[in-house]
PDB file of N, CA and C in Angstrom:
ATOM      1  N   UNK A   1    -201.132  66.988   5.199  1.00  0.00           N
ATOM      2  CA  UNK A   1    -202.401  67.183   4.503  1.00  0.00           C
ATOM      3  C   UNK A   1    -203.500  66.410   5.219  1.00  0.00           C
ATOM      4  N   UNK A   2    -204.796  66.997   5.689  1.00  0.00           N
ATOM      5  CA  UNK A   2    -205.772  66.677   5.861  1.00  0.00           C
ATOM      6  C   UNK A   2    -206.573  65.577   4.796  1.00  0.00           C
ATOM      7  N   UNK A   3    -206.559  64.383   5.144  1.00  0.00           N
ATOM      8  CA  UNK A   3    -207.173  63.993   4.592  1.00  0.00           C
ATOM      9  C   UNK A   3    -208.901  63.247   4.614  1.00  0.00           C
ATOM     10  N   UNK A   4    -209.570  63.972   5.188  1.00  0.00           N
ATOM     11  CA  UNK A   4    -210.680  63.728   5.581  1.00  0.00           C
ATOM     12  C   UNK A   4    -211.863  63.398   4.529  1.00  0.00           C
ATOM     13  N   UNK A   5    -211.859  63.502   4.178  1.00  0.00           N
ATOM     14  CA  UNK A   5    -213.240  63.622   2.128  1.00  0.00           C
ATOM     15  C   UNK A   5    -213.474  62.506   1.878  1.00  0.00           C
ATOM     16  N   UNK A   6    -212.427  61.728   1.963  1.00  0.00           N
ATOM     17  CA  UNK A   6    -212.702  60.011   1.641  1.00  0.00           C
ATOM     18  C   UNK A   6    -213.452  59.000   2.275  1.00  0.00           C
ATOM     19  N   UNK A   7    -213.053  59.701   3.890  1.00  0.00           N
ATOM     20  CA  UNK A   7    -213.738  58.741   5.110  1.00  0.00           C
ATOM     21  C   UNK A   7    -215.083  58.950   4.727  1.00  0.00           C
ATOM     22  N   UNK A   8    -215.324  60.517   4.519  1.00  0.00           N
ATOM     23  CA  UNK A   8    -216.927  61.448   5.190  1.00  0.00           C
ATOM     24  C   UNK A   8    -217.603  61.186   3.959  1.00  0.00           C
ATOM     25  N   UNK A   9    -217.273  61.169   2.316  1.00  0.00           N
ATOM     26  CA  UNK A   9    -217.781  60.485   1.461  1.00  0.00           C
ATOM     27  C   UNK A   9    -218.542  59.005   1.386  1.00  0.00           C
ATOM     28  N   UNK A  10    -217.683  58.159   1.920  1.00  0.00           N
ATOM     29  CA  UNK A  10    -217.697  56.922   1.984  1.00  0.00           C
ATOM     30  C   UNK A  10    -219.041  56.649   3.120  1.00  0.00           C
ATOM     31  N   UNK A  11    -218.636  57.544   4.383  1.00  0.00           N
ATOM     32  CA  UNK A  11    -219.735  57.500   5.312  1.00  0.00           C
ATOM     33  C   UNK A  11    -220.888  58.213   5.041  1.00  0.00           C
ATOM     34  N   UNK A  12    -221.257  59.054   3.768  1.00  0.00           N
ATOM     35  CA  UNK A  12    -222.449  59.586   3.394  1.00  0.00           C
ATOM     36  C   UNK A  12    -223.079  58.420   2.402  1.00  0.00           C
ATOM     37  N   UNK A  13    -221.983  57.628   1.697  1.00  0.00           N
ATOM     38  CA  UNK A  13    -222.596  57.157   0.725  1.00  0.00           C
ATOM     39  C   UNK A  13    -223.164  55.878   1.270  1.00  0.00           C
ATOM     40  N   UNK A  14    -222.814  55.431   2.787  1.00  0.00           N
ATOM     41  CA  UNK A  14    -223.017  54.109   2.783  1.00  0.00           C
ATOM     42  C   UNK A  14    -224.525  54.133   3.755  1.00  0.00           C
ATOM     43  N   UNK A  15    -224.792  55.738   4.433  1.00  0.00           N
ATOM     44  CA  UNK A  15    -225.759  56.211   5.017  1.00  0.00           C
ATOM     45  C   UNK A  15    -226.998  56.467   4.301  1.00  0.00           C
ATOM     46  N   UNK A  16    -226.381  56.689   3.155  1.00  0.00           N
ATOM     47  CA  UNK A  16    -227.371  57.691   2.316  1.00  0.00           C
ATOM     48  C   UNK A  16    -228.281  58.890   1.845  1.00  0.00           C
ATOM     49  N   UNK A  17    -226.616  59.839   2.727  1.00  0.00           N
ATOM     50  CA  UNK A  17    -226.724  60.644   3.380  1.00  0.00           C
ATOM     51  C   UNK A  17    -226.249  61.885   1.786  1.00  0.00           C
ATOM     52  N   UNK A  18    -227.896  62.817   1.708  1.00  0.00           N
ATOM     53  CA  UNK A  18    -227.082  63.452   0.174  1.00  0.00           C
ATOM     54  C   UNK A  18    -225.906  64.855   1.184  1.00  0.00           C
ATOM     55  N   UNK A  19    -224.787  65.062   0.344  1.00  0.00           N
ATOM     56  CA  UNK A  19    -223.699  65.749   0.476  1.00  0.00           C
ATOM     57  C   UNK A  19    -224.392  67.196   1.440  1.00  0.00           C
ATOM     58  N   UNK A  20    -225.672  67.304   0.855  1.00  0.00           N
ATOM     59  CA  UNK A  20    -226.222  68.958   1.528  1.00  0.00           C
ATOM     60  C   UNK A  20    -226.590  68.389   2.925  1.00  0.00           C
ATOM     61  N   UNK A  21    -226.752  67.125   3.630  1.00  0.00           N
ATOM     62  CA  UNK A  21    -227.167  67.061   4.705  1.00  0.00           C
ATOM     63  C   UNK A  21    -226.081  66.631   5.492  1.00  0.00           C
ATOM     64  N   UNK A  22    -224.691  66.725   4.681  1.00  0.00           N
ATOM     65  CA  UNK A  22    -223.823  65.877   5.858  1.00  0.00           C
ATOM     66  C   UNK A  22    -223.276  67.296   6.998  1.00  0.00           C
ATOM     67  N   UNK A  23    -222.723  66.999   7.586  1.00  0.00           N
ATOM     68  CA  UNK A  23    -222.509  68.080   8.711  1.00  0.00           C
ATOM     69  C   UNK A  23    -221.365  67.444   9.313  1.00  0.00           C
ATOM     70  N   UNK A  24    -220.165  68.999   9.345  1.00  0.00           N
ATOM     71  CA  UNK A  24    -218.903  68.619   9.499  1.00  0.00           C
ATOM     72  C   UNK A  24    -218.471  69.567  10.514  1.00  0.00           C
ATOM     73  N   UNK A  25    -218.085  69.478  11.563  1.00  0.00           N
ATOM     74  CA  UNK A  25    -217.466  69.964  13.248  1.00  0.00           C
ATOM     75  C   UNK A  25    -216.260  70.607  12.851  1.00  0.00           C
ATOM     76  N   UNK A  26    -215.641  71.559  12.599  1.00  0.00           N
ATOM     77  CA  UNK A  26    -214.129  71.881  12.544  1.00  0.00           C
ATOM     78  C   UNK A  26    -213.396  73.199  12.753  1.00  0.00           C
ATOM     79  N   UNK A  27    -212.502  73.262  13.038  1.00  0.00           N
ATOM     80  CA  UNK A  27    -211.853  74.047  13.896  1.00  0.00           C
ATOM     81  C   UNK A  27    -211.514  75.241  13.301  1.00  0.00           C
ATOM     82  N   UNK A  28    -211.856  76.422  13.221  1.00  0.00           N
ATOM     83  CA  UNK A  28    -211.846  77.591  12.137  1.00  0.00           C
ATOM     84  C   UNK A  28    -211.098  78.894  13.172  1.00  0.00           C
ATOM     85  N   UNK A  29    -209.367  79.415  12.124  1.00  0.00           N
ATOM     86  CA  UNK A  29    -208.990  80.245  12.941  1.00  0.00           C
ATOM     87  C   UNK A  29    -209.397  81.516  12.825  1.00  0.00           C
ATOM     88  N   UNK A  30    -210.698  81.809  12.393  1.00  0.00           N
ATOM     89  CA  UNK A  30    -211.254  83.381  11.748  1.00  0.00           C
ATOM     90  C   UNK A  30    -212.231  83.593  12.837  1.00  0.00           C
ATOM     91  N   UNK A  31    -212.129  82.572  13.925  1.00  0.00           N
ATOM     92  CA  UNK A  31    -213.439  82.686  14.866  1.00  0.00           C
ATOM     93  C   UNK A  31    -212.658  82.660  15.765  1.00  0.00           C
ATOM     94  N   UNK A  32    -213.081  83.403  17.018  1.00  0.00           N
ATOM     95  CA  UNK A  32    -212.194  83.715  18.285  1.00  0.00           C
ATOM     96  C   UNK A  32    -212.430  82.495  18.865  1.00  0.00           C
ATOM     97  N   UNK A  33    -211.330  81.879  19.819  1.00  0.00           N
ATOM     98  CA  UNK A  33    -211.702  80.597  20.553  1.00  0.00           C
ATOM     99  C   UNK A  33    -212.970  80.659  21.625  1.00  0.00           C
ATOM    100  N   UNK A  34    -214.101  79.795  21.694  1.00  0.00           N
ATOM    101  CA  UNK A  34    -214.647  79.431  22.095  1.00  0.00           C
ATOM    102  C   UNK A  34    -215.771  79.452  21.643  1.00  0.00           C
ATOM    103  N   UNK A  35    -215.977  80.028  20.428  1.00  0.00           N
ATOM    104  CA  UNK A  35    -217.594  80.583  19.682  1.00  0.00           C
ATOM    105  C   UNK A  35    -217.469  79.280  18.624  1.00  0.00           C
ATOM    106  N   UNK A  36    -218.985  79.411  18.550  1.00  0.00           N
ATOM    107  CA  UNK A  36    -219.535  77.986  17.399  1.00  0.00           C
ATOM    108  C   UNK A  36    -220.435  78.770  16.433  1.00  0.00           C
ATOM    109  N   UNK A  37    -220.210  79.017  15.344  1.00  0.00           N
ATOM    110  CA  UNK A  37    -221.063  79.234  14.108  1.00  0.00           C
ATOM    111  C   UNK A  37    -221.027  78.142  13.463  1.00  0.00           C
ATOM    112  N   UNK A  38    -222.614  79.091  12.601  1.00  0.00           N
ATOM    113  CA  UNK A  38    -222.777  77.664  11.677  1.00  0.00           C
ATOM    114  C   UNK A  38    -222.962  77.996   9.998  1.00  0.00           C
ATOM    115  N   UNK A  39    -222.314  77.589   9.483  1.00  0.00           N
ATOM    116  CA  UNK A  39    -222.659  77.889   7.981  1.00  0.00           C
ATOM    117  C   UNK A  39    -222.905  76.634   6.827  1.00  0.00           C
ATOM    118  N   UNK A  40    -223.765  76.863   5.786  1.00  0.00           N
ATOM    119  CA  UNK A  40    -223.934  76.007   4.884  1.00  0.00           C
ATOM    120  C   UNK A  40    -222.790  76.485   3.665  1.00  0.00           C
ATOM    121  N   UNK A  41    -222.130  75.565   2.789  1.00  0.00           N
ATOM    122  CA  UNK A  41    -221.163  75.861   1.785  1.00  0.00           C
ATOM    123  C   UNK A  41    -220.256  77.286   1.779  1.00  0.00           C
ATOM    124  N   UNK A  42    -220.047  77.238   1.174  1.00  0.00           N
ATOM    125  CA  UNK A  42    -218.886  78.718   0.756  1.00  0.00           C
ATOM    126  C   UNK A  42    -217.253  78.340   0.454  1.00  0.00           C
ATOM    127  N   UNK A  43    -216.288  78.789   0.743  1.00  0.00           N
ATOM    128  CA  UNK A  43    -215.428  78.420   0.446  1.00  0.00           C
ATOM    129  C   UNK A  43    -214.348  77.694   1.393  1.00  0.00           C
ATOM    130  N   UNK A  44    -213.438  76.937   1.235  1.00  0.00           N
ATOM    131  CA  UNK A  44    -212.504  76.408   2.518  1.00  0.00           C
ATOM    132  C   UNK A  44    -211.805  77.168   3.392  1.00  0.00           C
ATOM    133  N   UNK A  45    -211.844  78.697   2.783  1.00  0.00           N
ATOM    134  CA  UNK A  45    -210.502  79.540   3.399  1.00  0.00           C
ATOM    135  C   UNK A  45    -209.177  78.574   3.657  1.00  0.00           C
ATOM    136  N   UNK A  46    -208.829  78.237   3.102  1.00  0.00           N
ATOM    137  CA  UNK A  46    -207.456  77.291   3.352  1.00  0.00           C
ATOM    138  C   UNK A  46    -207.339  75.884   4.170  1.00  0.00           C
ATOM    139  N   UNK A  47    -208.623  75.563   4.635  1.00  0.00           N
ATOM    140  CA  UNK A  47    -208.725  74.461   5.493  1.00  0.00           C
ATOM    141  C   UNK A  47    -208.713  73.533   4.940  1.00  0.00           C
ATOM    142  N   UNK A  48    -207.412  72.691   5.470  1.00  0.00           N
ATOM    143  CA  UNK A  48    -207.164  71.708   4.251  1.00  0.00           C
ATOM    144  C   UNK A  48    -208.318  69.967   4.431  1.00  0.00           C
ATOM    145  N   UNK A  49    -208.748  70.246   5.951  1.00  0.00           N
ATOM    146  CA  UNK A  49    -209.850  69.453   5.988  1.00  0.00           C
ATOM    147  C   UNK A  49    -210.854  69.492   5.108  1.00  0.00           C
ATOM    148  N   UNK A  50    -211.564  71.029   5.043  1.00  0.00           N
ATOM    149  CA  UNK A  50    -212.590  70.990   4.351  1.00  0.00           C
ATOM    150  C   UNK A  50    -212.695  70.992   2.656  1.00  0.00           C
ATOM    151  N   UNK A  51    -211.032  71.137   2.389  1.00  0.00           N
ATOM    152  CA  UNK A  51    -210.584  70.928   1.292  1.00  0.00           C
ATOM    153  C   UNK A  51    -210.883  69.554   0.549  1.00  0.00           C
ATOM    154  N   UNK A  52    -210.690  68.889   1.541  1.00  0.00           N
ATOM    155  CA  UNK A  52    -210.357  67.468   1.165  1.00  0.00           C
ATOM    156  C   UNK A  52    -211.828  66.670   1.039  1.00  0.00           C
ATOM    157  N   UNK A  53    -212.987  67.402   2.011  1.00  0.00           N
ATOM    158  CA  UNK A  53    -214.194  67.444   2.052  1.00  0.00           C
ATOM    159  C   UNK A  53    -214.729  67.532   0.784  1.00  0.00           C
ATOM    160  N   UNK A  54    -214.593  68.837   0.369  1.00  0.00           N
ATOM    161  CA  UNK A  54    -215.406  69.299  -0.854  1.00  0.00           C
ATOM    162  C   UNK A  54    -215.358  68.416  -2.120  1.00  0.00           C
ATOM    163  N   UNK A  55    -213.848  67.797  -2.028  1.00  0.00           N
ATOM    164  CA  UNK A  55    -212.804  66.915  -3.474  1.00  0.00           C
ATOM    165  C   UNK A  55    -213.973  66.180  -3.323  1.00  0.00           C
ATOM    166  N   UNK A  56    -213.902  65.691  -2.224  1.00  0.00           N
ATOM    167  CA  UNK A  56    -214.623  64.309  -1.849  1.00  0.00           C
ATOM    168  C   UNK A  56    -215.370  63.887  -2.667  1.00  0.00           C
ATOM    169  N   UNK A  57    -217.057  64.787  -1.785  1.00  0.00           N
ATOM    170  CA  UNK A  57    -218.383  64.892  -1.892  1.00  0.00           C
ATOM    171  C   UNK A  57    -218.469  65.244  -3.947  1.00  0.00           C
ATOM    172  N   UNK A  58    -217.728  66.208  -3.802  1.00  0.00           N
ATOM    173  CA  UNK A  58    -217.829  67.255  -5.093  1.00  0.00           C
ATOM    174  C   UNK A  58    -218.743  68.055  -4.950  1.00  0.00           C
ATOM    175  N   UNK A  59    -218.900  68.728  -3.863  1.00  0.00           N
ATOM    176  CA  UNK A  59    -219.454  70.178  -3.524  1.00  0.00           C
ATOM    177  C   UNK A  59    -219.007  70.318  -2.407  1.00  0.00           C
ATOM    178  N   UNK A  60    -219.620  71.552  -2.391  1.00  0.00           N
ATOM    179  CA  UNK A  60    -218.961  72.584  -1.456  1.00  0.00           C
ATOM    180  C   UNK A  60    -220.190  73.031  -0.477  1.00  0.00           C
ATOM    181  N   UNK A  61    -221.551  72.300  -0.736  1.00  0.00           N
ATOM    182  CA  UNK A  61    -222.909  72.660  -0.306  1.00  0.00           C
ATOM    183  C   UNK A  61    -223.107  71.614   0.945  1.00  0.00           C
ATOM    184  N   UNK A  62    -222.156  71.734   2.087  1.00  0.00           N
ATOM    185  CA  UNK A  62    -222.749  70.974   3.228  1.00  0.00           C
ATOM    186  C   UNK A  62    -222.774  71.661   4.475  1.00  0.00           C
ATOM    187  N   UNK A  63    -223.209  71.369   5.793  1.00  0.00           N
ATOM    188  CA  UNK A  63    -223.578  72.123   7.058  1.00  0.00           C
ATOM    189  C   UNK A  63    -221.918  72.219   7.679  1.00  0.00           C
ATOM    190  N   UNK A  64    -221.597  72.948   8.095  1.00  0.00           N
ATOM    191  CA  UNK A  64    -220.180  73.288   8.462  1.00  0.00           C
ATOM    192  C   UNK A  64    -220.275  73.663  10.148  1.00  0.00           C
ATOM    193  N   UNK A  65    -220.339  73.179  10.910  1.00  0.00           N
ATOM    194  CA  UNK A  65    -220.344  73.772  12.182  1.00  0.00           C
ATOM    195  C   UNK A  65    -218.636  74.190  12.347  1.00  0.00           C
ATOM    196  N   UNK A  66    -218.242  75.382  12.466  1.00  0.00           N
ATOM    197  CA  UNK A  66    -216.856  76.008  12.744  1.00  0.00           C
ATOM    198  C   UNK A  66    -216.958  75.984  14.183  1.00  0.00           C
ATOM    199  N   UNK A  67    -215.735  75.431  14.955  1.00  0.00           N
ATOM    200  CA  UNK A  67    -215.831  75.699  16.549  1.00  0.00           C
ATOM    201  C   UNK A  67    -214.127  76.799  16.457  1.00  0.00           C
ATOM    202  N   UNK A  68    -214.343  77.783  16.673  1.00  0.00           N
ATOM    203  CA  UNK A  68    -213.223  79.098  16.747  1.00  0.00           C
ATOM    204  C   UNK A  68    -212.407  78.286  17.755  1.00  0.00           C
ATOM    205  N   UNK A  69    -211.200  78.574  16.964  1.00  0.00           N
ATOM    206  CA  UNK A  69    -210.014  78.557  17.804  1.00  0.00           C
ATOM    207  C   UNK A  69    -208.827  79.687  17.906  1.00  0.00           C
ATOM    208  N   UNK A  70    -209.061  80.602  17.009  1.00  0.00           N
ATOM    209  CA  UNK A  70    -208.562  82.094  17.330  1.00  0.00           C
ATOM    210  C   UNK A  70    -207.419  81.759  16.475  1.00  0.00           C
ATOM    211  N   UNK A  71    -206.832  82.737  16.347  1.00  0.00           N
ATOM    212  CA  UNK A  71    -205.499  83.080  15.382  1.00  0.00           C
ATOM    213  C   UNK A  71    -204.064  82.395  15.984  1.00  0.00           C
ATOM    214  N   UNK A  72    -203.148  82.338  15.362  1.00  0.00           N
ATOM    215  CA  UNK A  72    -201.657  82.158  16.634  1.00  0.00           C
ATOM    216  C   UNK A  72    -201.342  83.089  17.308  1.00  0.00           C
ATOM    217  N   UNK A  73    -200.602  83.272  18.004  1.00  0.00           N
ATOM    218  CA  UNK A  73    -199.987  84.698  19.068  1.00  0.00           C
ATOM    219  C   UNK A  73    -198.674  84.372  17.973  1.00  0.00           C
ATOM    220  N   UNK A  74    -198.524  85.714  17.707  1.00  0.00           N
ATOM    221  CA  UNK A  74    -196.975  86.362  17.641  1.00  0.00           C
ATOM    222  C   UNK A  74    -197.029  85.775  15.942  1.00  0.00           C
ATOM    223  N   UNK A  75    -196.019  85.156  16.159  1.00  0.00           N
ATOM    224  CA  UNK A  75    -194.769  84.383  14.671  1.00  0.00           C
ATOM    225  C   UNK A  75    -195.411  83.345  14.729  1.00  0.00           C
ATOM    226  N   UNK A  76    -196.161  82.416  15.784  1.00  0.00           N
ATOM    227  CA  UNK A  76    -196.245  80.931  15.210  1.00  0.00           C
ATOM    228  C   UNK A  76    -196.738  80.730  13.812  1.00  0.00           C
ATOM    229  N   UNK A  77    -197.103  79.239  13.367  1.00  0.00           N
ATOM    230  CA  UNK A  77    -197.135  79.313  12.467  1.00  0.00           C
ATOM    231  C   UNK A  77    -198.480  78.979  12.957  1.00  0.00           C
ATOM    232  N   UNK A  78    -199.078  78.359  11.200  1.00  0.00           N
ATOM    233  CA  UNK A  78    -200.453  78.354  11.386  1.00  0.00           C
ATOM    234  C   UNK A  78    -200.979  76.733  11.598  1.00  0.00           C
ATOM    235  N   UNK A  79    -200.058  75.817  11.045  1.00  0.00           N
ATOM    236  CA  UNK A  79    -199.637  74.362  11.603  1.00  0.00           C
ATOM    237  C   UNK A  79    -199.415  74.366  12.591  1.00  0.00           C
ATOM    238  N   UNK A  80    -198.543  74.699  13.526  1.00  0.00           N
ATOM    239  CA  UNK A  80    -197.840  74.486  14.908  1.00  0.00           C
ATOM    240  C   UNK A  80    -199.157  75.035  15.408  1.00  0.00           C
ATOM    241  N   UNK A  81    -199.799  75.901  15.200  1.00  0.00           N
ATOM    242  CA  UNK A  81    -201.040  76.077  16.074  1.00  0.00           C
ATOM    243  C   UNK A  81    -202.084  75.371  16.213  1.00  0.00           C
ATOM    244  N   UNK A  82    -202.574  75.068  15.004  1.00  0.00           N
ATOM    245  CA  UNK A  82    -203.864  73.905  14.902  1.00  0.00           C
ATOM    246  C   UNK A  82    -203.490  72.275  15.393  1.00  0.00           C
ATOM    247  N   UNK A  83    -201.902  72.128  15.557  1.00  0.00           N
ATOM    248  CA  UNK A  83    -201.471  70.840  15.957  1.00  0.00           C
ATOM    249  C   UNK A  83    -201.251  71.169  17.485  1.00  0.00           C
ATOM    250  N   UNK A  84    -201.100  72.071  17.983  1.00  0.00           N
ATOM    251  CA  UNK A  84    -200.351  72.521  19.362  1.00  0.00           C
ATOM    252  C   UNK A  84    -201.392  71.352  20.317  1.00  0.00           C
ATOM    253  N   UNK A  85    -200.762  71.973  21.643  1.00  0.00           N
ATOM    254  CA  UNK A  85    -202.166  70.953  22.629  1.00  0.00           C
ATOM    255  C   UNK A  85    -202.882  72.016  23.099  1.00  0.00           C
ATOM    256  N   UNK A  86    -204.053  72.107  23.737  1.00  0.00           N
ATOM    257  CA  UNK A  86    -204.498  72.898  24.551  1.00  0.00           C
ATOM    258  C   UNK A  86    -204.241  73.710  25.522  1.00  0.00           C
ATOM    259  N   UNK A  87    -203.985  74.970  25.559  1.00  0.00           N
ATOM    260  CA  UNK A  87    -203.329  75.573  27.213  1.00  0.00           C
ATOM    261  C   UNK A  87    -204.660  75.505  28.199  1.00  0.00           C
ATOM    262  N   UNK A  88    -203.806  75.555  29.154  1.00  0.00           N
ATOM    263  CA  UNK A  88    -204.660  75.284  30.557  1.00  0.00           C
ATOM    264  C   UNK A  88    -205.910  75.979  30.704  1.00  0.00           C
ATOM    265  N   UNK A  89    -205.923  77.484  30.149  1.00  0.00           N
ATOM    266  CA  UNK A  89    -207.285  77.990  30.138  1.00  0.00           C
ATOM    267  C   UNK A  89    -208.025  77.289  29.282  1.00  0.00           C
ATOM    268  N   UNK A  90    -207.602  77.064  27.962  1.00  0.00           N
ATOM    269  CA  UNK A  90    -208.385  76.747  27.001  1.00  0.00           C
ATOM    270  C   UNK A  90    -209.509  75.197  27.309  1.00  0.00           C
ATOM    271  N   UNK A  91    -208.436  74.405  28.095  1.00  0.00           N
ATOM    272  CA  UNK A  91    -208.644  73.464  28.354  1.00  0.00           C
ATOM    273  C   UNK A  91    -209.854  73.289  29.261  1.00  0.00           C
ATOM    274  N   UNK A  92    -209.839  74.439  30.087  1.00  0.00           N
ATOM    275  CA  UNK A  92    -210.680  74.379  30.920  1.00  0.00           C
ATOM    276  C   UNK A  92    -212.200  74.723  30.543  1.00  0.00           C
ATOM    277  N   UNK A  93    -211.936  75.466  29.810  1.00  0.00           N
ATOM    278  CA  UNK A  93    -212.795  75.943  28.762  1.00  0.00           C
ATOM    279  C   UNK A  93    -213.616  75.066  27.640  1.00  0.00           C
ATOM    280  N   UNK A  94    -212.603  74.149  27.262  1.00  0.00           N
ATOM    281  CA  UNK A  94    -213.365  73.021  26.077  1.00  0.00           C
ATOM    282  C   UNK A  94    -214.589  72.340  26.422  1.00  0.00           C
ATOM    283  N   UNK A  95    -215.012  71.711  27.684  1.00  0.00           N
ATOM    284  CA  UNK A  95    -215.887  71.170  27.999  1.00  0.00           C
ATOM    285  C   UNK A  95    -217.295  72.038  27.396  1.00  0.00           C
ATOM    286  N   UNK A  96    -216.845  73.281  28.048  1.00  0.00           N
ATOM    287  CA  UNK A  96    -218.609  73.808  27.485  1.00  0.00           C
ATOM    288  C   UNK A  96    -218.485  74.274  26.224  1.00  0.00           C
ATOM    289  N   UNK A  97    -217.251  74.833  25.257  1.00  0.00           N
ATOM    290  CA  UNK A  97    -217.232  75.145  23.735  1.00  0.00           C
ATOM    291  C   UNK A  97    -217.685  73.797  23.397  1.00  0.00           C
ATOM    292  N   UNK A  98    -217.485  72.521  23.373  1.00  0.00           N
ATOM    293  CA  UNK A  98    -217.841  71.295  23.069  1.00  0.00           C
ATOM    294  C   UNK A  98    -219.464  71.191  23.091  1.00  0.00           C
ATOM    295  N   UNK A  99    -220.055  71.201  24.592  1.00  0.00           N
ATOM    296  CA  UNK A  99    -221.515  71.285  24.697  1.00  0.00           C
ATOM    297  C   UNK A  99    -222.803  72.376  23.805  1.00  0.00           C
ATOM    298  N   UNK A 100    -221.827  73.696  23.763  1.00  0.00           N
ATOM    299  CA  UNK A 100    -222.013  74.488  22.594  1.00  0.00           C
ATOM    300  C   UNK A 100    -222.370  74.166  21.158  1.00  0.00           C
ATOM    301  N   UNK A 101    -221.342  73.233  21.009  1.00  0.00           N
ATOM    302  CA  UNK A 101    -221.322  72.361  19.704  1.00  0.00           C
ATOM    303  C   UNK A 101    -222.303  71.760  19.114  1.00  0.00           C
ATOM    304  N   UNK A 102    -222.418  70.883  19.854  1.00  0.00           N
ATOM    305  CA  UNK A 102    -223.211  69.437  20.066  1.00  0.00           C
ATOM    306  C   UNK A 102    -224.509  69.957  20.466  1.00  0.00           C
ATOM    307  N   UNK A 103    -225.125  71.279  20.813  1.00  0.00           N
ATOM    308  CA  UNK A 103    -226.290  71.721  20.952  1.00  0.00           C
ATOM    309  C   UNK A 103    -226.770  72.339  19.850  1.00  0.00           C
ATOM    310  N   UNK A 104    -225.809  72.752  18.734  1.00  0.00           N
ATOM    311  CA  UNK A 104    -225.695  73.562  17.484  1.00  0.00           C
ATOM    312  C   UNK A 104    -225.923  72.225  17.261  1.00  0.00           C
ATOM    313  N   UNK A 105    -225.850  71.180  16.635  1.00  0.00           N
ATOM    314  CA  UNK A 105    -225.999  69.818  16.046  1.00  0.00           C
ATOM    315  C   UNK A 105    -226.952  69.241  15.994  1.00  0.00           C
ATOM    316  N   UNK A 106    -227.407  69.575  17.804  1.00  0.00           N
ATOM    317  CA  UNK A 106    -228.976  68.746  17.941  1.00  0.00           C
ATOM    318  C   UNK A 106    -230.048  69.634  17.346  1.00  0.00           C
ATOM    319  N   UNK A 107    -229.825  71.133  17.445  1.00  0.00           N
ATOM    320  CA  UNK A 107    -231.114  71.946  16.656  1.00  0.00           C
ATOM    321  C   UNK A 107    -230.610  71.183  15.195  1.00  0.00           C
ATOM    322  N   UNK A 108    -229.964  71.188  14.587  1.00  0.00           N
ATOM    323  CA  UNK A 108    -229.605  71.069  12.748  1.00  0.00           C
ATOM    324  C   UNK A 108    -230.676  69.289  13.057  1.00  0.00           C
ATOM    325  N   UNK A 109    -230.027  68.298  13.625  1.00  0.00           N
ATOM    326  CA  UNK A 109    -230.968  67.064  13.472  1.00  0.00           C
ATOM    327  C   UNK A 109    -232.096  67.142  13.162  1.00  0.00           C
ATOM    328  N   UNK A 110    -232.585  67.654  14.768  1.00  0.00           N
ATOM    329  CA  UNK A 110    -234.131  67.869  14.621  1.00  0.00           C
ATOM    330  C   UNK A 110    -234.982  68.516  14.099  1.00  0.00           C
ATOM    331  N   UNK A 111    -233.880  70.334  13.375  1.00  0.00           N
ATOM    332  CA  UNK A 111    -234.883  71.436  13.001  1.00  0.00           C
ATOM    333  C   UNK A 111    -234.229  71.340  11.802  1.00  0.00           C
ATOM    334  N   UNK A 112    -233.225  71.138  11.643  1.00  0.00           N
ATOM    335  CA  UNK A 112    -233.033  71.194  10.159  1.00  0.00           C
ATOM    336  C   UNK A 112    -231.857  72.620  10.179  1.00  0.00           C
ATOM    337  N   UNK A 113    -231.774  73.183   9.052  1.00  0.00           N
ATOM    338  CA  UNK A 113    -230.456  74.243   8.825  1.00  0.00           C
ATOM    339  C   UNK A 113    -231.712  75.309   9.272  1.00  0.00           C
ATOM    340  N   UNK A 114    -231.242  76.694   9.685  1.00  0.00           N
ATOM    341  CA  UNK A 114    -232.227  77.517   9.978  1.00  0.00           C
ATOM    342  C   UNK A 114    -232.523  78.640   9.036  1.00  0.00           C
ATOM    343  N   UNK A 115    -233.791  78.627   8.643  1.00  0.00           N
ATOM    344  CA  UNK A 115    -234.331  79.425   7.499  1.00  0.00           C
ATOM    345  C   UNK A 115    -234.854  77.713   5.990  1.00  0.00           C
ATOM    346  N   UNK A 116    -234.098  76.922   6.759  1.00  0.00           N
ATOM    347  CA  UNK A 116    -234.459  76.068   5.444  1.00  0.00           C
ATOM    348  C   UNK A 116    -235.880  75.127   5.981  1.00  0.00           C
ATOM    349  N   UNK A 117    -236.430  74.197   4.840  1.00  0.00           N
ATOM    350  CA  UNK A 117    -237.421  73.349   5.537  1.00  0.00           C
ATOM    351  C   UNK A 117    -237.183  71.977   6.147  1.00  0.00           C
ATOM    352  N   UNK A 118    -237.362  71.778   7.362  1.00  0.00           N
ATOM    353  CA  UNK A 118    -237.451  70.469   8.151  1.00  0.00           C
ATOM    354  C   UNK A 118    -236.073  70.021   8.156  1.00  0.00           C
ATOM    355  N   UNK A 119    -235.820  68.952   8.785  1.00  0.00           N
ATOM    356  CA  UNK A 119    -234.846  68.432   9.053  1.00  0.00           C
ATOM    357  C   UNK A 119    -234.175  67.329   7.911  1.00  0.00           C
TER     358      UNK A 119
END
C-alpha cells in the first residue's frame, strides 16, 4: 500500500499550502509511456498513491500531473509493473518525459492551473 497522504498533508499543512494548490507527479497506466497530462481532482482510478492522497487532504480537488507509463505487456500484473525497473528504451527516454514534467509544473507555479485565475 501506497502510503503517501500523510507525508503530502503534513507538507501542505506546515507550508500552508490549501489542498487545491498542492500538486502531485504520478505515474498513471491509462496514459501511454512518455506523455504528461494534467488534471485537477476526479477520481483515483485505483491508484493507491492518490488514494492515500485524497484520505489525507480530504479531497479529491488537487493538481495531478500524470506522467504515462502505459499498461503491462501480456499477463503481468499491475504491481510487478509499476514496481518493475526501467527497460533500456524507456530509460533512455526518461530524461526528457521528466523535463516534460517539470515544464508542466513550472507553467502551474507561475500561471497557475489553465483556464483558472493566477497562480
Amino acid at each position: 500500500m501506497n502510503e503517501s497522504g500523510a507525508p503530502t498533508a503534513a507538507l501542505a499543512a506546515f507550508f500552508s499550502v490549501p489542498a487545491a494548490s498542492v500538486i502531485v507527479v504520478h505515474d498513471d497506466l491509462e496514459t501511454p509511456f512518455g506523455q504528461v497530462r494534467l488534471r485537477r481532482g476526479g477520481s483515483e482510478a485505483g491508484h493507491n498513491g492518490l488514494r492515500s492522497i485524497s484520505s489525507a487532504l480530504r479531497t479529491r480537488d488537487y493538481v495531478r500531473v500524470r506522467v504515462g507509463i502505459g499498461r503491462p505487456p501480456g499477463r503481468m500484473s499491475v504491481a510487478d509493473f509499476v514496481l518493475r525497473d526501467f527497460g533500456a528504451t524507456e530509460r533512455k527516454e526518461l530524461p526528457f518525459v521528466l523535463g516534460d514534467a517539470v515544464d508542466v509544473i513550472e507553467e502551474l507555479v507561475l500561471h497557475g492551473f489553465p483556464g483558472e485565475d493566477g497562480p
